[in-house]
N, C-alpha and C. Protein backbone atom coordinates (compact mmCIF):
# COMPACT_ATOMS: atom_id res chain seq x y z
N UNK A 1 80.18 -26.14 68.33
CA UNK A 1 81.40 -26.15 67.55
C UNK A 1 82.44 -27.01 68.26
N UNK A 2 82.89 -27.68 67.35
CA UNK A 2 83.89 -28.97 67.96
C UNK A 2 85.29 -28.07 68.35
N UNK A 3 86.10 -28.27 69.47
CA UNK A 3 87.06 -27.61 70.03
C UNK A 3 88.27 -28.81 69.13
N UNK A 4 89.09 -28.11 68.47
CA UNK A 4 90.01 -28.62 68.11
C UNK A 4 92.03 -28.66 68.65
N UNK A 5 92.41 -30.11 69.73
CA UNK A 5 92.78 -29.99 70.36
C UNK A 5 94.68 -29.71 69.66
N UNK A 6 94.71 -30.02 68.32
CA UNK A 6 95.91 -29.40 67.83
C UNK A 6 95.91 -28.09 67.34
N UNK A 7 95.18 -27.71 67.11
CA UNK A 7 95.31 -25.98 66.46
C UNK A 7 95.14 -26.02 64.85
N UNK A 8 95.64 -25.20 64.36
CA UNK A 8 96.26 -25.11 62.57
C UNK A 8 97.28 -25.93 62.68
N UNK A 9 97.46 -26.68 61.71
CA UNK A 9 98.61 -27.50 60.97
C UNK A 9 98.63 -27.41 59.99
N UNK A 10 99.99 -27.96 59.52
CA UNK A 10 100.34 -28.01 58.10
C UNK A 10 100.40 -29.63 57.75
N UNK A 11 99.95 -30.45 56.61
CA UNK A 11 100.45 -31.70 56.36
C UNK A 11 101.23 -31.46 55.83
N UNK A 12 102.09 -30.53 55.51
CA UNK A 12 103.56 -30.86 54.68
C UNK A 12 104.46 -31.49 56.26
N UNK A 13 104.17 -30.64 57.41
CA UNK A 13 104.95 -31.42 58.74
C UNK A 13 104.24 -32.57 59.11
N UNK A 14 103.43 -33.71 58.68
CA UNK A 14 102.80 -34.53 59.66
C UNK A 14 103.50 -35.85 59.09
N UNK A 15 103.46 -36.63 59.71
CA UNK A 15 104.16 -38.07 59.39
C UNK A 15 102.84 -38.79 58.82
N UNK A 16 101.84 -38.46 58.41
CA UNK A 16 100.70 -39.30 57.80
C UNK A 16 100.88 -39.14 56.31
N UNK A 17 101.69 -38.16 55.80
CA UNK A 17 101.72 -37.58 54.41
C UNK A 17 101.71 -38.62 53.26
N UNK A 18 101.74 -38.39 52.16
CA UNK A 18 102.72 -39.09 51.21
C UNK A 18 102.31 -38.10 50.01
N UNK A 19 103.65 -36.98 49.81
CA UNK A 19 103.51 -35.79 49.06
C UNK A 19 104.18 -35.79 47.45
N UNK A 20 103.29 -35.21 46.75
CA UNK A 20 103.19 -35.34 45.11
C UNK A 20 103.40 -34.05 44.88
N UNK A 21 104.16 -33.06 43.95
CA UNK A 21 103.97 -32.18 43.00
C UNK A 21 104.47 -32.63 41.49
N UNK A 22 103.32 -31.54 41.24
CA UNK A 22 103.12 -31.65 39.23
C UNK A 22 103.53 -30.20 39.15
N UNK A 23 104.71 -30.49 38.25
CA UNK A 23 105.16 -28.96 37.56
C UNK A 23 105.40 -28.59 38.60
N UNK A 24 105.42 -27.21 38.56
CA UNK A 24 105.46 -25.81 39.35
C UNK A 24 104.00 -25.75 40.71
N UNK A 25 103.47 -26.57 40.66
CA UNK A 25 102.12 -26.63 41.00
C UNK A 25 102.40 -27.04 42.74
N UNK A 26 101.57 -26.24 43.57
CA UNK A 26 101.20 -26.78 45.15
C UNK A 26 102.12 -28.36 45.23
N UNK A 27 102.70 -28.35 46.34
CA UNK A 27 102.88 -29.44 46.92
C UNK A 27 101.36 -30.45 47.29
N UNK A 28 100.97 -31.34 47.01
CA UNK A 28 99.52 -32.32 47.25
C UNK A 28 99.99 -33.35 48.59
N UNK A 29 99.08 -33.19 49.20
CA UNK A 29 99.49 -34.50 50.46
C UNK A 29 98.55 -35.65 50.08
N UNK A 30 98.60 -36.77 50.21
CA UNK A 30 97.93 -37.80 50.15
C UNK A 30 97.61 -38.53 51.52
N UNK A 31 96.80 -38.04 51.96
CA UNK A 31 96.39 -38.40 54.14
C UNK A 31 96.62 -39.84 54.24
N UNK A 32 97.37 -40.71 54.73
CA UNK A 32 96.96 -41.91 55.26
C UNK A 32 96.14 -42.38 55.86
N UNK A 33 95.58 -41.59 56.83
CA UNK A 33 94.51 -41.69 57.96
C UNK A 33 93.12 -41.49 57.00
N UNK A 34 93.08 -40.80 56.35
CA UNK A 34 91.51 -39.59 55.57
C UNK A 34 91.85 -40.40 53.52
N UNK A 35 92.91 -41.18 53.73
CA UNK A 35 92.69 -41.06 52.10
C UNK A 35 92.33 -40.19 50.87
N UNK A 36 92.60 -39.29 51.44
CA UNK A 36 92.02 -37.98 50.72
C UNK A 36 93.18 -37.00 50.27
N UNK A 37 93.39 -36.04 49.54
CA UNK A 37 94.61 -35.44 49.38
C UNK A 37 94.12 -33.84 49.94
N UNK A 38 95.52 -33.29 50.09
CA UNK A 38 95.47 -31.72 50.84
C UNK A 38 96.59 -30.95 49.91
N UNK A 39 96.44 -30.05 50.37
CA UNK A 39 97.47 -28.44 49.52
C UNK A 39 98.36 -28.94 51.30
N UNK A 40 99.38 -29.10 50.76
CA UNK A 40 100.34 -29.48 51.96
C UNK A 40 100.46 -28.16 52.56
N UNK A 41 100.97 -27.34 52.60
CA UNK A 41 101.50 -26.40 52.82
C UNK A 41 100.06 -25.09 53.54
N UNK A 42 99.09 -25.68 53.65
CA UNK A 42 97.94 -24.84 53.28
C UNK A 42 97.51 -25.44 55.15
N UNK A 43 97.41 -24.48 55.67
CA UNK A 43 96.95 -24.70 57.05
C UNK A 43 95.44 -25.20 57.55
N UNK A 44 94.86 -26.39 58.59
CA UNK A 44 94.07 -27.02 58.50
C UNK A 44 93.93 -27.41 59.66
N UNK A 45 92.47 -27.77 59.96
CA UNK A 45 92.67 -28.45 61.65
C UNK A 45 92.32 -29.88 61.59
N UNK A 46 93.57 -30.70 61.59
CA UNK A 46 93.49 -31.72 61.97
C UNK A 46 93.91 -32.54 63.15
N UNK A 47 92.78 -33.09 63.84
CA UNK A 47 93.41 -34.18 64.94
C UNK A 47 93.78 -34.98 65.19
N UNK A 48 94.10 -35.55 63.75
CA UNK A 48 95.00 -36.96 63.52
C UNK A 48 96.25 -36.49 63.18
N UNK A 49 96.98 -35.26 63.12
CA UNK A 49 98.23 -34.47 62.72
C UNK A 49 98.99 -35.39 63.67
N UNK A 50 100.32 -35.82 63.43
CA UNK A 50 101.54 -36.12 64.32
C UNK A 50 102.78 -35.62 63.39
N UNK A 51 103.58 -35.00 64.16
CA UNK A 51 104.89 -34.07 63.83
C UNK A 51 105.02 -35.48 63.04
N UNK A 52 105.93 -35.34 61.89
CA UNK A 52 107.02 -35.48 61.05
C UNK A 52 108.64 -35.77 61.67
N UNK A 53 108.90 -36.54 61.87
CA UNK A 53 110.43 -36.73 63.24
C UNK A 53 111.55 -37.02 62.45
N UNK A 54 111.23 -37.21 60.76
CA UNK A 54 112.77 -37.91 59.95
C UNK A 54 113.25 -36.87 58.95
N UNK A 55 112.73 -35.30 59.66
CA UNK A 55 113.94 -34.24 58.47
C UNK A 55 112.49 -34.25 57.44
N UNK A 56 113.26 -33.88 56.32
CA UNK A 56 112.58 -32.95 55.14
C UNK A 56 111.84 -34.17 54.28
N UNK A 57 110.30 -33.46 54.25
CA UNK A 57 109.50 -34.81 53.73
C UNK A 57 110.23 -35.16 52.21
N UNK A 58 109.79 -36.36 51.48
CA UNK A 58 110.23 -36.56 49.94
C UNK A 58 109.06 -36.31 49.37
N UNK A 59 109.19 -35.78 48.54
CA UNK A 59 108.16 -35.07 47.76
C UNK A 59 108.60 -36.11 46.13
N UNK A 60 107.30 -36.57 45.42
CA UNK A 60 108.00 -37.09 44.37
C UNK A 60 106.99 -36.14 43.21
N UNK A 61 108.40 -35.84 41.95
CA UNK A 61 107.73 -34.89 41.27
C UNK A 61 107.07 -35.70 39.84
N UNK A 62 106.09 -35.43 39.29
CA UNK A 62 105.68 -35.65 38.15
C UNK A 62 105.85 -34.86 37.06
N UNK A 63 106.36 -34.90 35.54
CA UNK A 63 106.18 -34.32 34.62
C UNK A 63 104.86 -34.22 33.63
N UNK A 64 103.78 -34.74 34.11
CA UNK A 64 101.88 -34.94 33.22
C UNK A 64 101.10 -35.63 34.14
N UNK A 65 99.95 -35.28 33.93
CA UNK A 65 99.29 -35.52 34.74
C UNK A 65 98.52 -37.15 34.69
């Protein structure tokens, strides 16, 4: 089992983000590093995580999908 050297994180704190919500619905991260999207808010072990350093991410909202 791979030892993971950040712990649990959140991508709603990581500076790799680029975060989407639809409706009422989960905050979505979009990974820069992984190209892949995450439940921001939803705890995860990643080792490409780096803190977030500029305040409160922008989240851009959609009205349809």
């Amino acid at each position: 089992m791979a030892e993971h050297s950040k712990g649990m994180v959140r991508c709603i704190e990581c500076r790799h983000g680029n975060y989407m919500q639809w409706y009422h619905n989960p905050i979505i991260c979009k990974c820069a590093i992984f190209d892949e999207k995450f439940v921001a808010e939803a705890r995860r072990l990643c080792d490409d995580y780096e803190e977030r350093t500029n305040g409160e991410p922008e989240v851009t909202h959609y009205d349809h999908y």
